[in-house]
N, C-alpha and C. Protein backbone atom coordinates (compact mmCIF):
# COMPACT_ATOMS: atom_id res chain seq x y z
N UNK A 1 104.45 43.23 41.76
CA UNK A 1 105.45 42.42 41.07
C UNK A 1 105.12 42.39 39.58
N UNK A 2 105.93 42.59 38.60
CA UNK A 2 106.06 42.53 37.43
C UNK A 2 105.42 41.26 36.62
N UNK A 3 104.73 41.46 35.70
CA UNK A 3 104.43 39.61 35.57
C UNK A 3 105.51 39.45 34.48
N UNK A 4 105.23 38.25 34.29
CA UNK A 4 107.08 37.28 33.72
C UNK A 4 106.40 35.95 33.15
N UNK A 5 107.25 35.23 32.60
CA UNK A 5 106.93 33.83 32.40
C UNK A 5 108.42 32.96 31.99
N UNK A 6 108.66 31.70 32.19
CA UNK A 6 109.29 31.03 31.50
C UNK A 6 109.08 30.31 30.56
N UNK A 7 109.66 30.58 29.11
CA UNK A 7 109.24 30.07 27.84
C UNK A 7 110.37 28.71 27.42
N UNK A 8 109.61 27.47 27.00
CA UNK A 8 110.62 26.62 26.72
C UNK A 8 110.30 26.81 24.99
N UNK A 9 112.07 27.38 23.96
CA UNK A 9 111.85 27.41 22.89
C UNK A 9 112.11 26.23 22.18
N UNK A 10 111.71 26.04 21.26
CA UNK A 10 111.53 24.80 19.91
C UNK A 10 113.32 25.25 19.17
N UNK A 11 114.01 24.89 19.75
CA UNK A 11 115.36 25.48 18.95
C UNK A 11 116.29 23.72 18.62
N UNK A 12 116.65 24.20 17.26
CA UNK A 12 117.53 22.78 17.10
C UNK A 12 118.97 22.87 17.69
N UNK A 13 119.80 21.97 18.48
CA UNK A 13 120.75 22.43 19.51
C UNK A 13 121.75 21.42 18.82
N UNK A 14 121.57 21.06 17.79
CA UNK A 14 122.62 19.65 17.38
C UNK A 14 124.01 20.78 16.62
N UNK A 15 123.95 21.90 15.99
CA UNK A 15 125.16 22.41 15.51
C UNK A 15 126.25 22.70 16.98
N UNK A 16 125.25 23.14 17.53
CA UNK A 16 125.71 23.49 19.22
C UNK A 16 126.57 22.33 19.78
N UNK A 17 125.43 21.75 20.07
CA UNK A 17 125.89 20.42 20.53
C UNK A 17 127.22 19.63 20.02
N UNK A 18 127.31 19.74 18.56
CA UNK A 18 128.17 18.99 17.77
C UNK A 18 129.62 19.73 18.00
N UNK A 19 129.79 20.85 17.72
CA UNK A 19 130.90 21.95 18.21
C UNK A 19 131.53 21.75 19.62
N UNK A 20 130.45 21.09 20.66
CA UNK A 20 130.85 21.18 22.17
C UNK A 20 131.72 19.61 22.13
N UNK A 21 130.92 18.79 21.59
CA UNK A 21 131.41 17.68 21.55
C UNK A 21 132.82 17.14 20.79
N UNK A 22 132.87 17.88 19.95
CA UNK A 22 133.77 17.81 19.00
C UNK A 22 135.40 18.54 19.58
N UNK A 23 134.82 19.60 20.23
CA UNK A 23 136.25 20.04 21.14
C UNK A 23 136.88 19.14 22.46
N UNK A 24 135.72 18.40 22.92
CA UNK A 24 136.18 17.45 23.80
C UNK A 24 137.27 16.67 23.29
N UNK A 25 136.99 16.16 21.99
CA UNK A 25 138.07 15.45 21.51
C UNK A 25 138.24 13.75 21.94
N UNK A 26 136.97 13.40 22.57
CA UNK A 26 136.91 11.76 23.23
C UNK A 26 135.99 10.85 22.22
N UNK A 27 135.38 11.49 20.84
CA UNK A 27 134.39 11.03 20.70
C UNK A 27 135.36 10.56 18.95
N UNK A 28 134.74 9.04 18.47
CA UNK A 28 135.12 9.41 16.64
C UNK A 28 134.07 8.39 16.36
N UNK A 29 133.51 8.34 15.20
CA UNK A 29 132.77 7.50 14.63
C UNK A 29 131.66 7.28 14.91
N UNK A 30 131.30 6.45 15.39
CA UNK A 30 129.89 6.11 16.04
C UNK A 30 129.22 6.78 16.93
N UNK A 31 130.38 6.58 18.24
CA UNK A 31 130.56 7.07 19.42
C UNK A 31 130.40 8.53 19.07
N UNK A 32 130.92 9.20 18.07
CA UNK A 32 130.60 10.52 18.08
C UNK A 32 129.04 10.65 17.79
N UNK A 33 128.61 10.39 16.74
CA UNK A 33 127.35 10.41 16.33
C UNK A 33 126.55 9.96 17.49
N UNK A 34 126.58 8.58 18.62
CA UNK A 34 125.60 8.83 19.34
C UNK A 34 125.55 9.67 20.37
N UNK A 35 126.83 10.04 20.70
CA UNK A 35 127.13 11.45 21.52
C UNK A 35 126.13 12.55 21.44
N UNK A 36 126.31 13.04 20.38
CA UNK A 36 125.44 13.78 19.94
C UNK A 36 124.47 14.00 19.88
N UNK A 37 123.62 12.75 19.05
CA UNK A 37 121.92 12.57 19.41
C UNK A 37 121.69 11.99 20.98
N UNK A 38 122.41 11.64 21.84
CA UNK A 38 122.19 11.86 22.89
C UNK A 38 121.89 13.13 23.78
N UNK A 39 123.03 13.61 23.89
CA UNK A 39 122.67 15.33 24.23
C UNK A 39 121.82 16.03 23.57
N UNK A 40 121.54 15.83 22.19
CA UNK A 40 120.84 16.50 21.72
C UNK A 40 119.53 16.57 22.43
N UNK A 41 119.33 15.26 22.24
CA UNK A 41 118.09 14.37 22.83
C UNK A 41 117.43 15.21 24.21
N UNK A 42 118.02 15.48 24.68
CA UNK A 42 118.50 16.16 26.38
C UNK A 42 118.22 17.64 26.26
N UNK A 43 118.19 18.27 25.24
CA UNK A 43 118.42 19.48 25.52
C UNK A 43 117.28 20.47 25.50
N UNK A 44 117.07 20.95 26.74
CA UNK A 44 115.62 22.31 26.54
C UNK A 44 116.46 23.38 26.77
N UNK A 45 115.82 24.43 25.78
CA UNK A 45 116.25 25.69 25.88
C UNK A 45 115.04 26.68 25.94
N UNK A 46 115.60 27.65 27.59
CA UNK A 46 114.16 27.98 28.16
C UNK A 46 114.90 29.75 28.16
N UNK A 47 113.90 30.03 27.97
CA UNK A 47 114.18 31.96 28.43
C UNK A 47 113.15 32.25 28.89
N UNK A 48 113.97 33.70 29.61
CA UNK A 48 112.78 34.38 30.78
C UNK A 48 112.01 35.76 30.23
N UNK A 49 111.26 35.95 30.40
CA UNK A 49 110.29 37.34 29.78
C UNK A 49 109.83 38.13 31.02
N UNK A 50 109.73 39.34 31.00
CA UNK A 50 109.44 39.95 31.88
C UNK A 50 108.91 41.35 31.18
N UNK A 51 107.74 41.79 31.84
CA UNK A 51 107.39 43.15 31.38
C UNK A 51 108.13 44.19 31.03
N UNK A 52 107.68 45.41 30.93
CA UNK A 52 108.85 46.17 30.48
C UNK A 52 107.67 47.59 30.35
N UNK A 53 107.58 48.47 31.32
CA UNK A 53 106.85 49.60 31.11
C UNK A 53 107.59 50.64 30.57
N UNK A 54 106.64 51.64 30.24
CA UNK A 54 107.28 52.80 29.08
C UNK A 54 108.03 53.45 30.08
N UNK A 55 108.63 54.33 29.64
CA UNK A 55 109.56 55.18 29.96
C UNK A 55 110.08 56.73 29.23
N UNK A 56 109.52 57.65 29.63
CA UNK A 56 110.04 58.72 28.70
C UNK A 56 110.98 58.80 28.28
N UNK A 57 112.09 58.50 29.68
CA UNK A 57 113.62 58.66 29.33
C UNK A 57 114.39 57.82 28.23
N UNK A 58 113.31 56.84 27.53
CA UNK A 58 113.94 55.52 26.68
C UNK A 58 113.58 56.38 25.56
N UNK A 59 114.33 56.19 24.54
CA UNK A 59 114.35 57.03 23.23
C UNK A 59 115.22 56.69 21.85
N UNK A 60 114.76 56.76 20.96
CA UNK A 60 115.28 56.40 19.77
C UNK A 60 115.05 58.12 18.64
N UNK A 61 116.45 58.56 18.67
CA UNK A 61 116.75 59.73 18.10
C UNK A 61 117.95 59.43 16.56
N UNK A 62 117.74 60.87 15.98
CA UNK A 62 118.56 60.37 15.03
C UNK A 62 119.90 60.76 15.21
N UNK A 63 120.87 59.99 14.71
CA UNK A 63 122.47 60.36 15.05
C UNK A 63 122.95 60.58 13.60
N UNK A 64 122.98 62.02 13.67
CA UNK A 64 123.74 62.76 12.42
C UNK A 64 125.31 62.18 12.57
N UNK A 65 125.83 61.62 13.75
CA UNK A 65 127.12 61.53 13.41
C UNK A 65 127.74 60.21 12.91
N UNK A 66 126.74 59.57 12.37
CA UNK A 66 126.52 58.14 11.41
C UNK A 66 125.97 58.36 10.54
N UNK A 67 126.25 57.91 9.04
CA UNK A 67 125.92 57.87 7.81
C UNK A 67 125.52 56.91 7.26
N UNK A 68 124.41 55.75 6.34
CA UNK A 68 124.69 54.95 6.12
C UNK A 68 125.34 55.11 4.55
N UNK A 69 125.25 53.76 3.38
CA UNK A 69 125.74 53.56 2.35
C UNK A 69 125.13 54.77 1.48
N UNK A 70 124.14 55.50 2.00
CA UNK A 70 123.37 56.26 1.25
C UNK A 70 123.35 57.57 1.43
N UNK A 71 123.86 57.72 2.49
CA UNK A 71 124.22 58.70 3.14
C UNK A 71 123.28 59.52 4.05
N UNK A 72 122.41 58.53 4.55
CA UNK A 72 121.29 58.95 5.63
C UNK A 72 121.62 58.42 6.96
N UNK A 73 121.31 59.14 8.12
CA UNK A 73 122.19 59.50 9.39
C UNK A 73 121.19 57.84 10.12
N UNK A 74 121.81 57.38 10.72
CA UNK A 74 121.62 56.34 11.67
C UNK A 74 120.46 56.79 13.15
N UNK A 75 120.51 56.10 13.65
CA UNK A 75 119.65 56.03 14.83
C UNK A 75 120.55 56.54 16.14
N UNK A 76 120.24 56.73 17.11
CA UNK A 76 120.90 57.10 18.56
C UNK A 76 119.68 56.05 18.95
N UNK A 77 119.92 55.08 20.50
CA UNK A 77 119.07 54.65 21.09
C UNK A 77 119.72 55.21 22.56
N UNK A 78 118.76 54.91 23.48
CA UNK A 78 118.64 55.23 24.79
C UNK A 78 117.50 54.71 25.31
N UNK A 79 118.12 53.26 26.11
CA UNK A 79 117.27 52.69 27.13
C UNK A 79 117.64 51.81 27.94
N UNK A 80 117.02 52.36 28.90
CA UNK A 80 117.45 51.79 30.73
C UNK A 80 116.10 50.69 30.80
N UNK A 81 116.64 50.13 31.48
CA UNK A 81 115.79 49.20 32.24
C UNK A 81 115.11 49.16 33.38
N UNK A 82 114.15 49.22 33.70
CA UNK A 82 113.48 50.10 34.96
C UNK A 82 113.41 48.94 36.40
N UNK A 83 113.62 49.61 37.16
CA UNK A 83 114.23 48.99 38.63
C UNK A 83 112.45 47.91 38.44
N UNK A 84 111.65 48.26 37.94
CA UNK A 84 110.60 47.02 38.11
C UNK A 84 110.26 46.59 37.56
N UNK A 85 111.21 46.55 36.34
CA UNK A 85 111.41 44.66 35.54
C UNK A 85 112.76 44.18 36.48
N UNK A 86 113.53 44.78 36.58
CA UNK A 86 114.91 44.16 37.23
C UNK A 86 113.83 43.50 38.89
N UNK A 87 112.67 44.02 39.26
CA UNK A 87 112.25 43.10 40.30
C UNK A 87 112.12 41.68 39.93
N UNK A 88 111.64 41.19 39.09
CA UNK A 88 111.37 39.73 38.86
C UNK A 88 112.33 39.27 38.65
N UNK A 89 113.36 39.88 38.59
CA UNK A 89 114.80 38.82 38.12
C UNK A 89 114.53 37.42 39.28
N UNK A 90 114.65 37.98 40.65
CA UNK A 90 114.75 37.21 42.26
C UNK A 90 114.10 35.95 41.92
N UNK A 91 112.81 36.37 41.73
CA UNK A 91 111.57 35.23 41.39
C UNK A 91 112.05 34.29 40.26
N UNK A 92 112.42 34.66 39.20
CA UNK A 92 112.52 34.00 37.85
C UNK A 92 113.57 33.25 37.90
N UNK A 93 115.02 33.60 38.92
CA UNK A 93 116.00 32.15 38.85
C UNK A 93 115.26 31.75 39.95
N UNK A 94 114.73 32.01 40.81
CA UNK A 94 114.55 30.60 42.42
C UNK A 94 113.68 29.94 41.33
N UNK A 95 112.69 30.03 40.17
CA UNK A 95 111.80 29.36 39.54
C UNK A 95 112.75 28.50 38.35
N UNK A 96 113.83 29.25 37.88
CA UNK A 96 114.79 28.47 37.17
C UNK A 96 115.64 27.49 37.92
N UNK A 97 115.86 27.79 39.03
CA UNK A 97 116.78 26.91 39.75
C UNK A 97 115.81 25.82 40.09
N UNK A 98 114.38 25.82 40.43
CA UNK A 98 113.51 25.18 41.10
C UNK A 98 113.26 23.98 39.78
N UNK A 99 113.19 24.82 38.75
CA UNK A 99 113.03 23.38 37.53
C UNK A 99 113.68 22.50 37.41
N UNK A 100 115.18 23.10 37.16
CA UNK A 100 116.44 22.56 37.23
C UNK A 100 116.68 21.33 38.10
N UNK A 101 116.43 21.83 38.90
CA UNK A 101 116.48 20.70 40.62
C UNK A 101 115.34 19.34 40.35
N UNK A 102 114.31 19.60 39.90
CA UNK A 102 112.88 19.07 39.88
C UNK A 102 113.25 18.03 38.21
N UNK A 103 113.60 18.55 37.68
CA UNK A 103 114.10 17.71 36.33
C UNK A 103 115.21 16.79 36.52
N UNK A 104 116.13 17.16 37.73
CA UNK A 104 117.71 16.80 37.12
C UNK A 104 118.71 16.91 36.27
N UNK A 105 118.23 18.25 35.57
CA UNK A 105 118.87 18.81 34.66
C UNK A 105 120.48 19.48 34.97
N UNK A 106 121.11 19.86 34.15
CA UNK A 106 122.43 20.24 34.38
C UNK A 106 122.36 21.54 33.52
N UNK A 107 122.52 22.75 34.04
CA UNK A 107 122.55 24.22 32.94
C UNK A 107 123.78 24.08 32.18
N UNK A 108 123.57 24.53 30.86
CA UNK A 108 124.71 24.56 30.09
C UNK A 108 125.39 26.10 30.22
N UNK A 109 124.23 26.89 30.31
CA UNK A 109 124.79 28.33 30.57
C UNK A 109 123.65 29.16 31.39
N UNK A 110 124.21 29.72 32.57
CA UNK A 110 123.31 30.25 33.18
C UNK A 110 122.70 31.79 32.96
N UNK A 111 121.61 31.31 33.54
CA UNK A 111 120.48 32.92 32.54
C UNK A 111 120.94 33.96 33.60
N UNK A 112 120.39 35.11 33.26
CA UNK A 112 120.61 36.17 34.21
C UNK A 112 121.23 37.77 33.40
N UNK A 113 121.42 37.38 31.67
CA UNK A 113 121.78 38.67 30.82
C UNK A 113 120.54 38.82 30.59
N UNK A 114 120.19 40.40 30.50
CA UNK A 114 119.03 41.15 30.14
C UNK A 114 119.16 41.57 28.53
N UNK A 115 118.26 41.06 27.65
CA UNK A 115 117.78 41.44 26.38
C UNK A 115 117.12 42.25 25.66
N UNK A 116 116.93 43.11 25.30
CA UNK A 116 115.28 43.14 24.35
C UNK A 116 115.77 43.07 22.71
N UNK A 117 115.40 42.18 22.59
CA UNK A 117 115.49 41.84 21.21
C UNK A 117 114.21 40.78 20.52
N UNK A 118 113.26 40.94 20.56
CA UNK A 118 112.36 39.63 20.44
C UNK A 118 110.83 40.89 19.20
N UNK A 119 110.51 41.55 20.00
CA UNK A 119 109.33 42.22 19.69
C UNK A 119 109.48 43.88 19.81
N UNK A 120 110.19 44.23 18.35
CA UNK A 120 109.95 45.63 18.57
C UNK A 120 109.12 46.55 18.42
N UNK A 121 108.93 47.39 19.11
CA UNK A 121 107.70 48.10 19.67
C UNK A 121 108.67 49.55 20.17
N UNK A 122 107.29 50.95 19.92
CA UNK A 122 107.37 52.02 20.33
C UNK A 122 108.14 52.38 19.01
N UNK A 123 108.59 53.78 19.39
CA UNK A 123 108.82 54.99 18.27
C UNK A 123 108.02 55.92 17.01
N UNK A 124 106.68 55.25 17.15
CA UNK A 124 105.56 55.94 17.11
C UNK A 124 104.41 55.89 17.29
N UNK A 125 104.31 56.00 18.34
CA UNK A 125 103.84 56.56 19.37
C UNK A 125 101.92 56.61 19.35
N UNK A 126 100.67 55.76 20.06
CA UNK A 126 99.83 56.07 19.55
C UNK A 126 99.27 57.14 20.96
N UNK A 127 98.38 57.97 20.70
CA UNK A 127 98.08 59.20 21.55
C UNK A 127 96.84 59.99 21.31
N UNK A 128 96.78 60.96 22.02
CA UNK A 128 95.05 61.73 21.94
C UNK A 128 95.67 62.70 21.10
N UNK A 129 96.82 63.66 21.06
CA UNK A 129 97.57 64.91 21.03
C UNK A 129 98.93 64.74 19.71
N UNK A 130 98.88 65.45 19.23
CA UNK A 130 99.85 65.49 18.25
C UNK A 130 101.05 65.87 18.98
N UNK A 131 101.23 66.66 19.69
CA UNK A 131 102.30 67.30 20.40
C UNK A 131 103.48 65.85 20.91
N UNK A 132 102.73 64.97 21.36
CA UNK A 132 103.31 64.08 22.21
C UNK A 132 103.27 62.20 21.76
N UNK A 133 102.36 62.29 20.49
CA UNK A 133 101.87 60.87 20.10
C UNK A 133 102.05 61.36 18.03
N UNK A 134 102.49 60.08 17.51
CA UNK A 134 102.65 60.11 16.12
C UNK A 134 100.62 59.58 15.67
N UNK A 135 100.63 58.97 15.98
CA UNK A 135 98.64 58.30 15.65
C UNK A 135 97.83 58.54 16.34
N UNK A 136 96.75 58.39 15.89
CA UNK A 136 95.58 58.61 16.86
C UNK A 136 95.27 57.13 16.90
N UNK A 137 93.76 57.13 17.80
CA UNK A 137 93.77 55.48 18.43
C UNK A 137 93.10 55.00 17.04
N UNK A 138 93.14 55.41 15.77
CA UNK A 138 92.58 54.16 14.86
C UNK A 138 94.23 54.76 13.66
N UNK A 139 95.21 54.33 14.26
CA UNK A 139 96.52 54.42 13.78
C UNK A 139 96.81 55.91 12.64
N UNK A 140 96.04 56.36 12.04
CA UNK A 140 96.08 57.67 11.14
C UNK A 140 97.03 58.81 11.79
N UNK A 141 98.01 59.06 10.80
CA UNK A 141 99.20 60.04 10.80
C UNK A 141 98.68 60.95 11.83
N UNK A 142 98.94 62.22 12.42
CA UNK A 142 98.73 63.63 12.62
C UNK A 142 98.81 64.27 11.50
N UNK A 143 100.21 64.31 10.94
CA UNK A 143 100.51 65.38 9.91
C UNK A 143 100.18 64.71 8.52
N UNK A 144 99.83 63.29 8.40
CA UNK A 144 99.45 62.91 7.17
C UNK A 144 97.76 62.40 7.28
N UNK A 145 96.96 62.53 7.29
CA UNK A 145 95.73 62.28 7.28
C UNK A 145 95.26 61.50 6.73
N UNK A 146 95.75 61.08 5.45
CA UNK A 146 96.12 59.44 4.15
C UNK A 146 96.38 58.54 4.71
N UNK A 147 97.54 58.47 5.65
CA UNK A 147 98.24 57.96 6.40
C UNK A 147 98.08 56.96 7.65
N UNK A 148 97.99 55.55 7.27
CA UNK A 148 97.90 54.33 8.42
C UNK A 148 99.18 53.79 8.80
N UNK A 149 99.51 53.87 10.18
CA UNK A 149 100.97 53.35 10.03
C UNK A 149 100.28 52.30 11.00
N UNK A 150 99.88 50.96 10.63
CA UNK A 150 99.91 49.47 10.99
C UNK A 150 100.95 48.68 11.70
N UNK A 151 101.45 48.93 12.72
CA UNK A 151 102.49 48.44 13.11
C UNK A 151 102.84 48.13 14.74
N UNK A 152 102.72 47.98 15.59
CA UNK A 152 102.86 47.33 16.67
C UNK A 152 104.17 48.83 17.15
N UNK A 153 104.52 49.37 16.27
CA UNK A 153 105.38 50.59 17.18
C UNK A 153 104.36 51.39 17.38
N UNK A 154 103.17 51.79 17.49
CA UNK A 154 102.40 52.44 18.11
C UNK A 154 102.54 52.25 19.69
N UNK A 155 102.75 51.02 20.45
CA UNK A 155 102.96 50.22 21.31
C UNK A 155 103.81 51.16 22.07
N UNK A 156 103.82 51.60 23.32
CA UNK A 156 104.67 52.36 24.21
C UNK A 156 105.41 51.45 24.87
N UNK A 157 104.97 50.09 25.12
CA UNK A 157 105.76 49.57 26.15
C UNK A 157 105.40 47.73 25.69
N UNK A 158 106.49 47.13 26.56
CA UNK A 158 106.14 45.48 26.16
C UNK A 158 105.53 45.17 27.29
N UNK A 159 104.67 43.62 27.48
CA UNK A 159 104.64 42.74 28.60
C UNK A 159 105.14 41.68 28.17
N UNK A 160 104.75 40.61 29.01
CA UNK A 160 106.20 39.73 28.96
C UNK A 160 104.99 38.36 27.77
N UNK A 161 104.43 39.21 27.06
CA UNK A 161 103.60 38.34 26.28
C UNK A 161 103.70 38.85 24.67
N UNK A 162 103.99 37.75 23.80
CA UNK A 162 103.79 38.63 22.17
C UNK A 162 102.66 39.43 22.23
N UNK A 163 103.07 40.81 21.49
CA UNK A 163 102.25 42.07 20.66
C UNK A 163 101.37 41.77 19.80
N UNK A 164 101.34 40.02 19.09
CA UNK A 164 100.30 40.10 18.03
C UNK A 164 99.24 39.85 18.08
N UNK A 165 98.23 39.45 18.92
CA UNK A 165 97.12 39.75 18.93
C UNK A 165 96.60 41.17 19.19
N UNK A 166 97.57 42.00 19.42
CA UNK A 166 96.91 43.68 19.73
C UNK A 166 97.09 44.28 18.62
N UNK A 167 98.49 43.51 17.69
CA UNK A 167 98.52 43.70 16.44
C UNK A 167 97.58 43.82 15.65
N UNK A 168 96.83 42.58 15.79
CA UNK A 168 96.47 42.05 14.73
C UNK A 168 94.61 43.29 14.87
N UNK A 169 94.30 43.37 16.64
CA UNK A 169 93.60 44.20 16.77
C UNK A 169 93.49 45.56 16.68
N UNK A 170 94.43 45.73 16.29
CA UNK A 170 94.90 47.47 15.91
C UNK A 170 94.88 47.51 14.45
N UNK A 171 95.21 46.69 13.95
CA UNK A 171 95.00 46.45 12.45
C UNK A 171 93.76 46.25 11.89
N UNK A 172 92.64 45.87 12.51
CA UNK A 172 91.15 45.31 12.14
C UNK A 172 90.73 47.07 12.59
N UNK A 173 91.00 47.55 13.66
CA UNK A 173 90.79 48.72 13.91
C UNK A 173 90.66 49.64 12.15
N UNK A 174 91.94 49.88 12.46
CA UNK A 174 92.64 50.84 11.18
C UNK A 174 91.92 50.32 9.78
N UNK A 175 91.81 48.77 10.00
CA UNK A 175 91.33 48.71 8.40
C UNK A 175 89.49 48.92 8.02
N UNK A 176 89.18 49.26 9.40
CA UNK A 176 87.19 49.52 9.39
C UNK A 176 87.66 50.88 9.17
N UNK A 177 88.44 51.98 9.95
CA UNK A 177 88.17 53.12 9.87
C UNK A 177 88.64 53.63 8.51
N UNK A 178 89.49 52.99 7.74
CA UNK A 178 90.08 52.87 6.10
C UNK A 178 89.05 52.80 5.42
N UNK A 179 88.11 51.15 5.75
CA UNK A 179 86.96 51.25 4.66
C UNK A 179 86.19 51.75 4.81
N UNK A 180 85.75 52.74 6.12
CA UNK A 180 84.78 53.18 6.28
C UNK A 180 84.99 54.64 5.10
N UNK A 181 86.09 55.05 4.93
CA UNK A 181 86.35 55.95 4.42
C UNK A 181 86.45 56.01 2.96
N UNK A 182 86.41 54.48 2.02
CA UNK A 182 86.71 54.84 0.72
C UNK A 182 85.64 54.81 -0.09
């Protein structure tokens, strides 16, 4: 089984809140205002994380048939989601539904869309072989030898945990084998 977690985020929900309330159309004055910091009051906003192993077939290529303002060609992406992150979905609502129930809470919108948008990672690539990897394991180019690319896209794949402490250890890496060198 994939490991996962449920994260409760620190998000302010009162513009939200105020918009929902405000279309109801029952609330003016006071009554609106404590409306508001009421629900507000009320509100956790939780998301689900789940691993995410590499994949050859996932890819970020360039698309000549996009230009930007400058006239340099855009990105192509390509990526599936692999049948074993889609395993923990099962687990992660009976554990969402199970909070839900256990709080007395009421969902405002139910989870279950798949994301990656949080921690980007991969597209170059760290490796033994030039053929198949952009760095070697103390981040230094192949074809540039000067060259530290510091960055968490060395990273082939996510878990369902932030990149920055490997960051931050890939970086202490790169910066001994830097000073060892000047």
């Amino acid at each position: 089984m994939p490991s996962a977690r449920l994260d409760y985020q620190n998000v302010y929900p009162v513009l939200k809140i105020t918009e929902e309330v405000m279309k109801e159309k029952k609330y003016i004055g006071k009554a609106l205002d404590d409306e508001i910091r009421d629900r507000s009051s009320r509100y956790v906003a939780m998301q689900m994380l789940s691993e995410d192993l590499p994949d050859p077939a996932n890819t970020v290529s360039i698309n000549s048939a996009y230009k930007d303002s400058l006239g340099l060609p855009g990105i192509k992406m390509h990526y599936r989601l692999s049948d074993y992150s889609r395993a923990v979905l099962p687990q992660m609502m009976e554990d969402y539904v199970n909070w839900v129930q256990v709080t007395n809470g009421k969902p405002r919108t139910l989870p279950g869309a798949w994301s990656s948008e949080h921690h980007l990672m991969g597209t170059t690539i760290m490796g033994t072989d030039a053929k198949d990897s952009v760095v070697d394991a103390d981040l230094r180019c192949y074809d540039h030898s000067n060259m530290f690319l510091v960055t968490t896209g060395v990273m082939p794949s996510s878990s369902c945990v932030n990149p920055t402490l490997t960051g931050m250890a890939l970086a202490i890496r790169a910066g001994r084998t830097i000073a060892a060198e000047v």
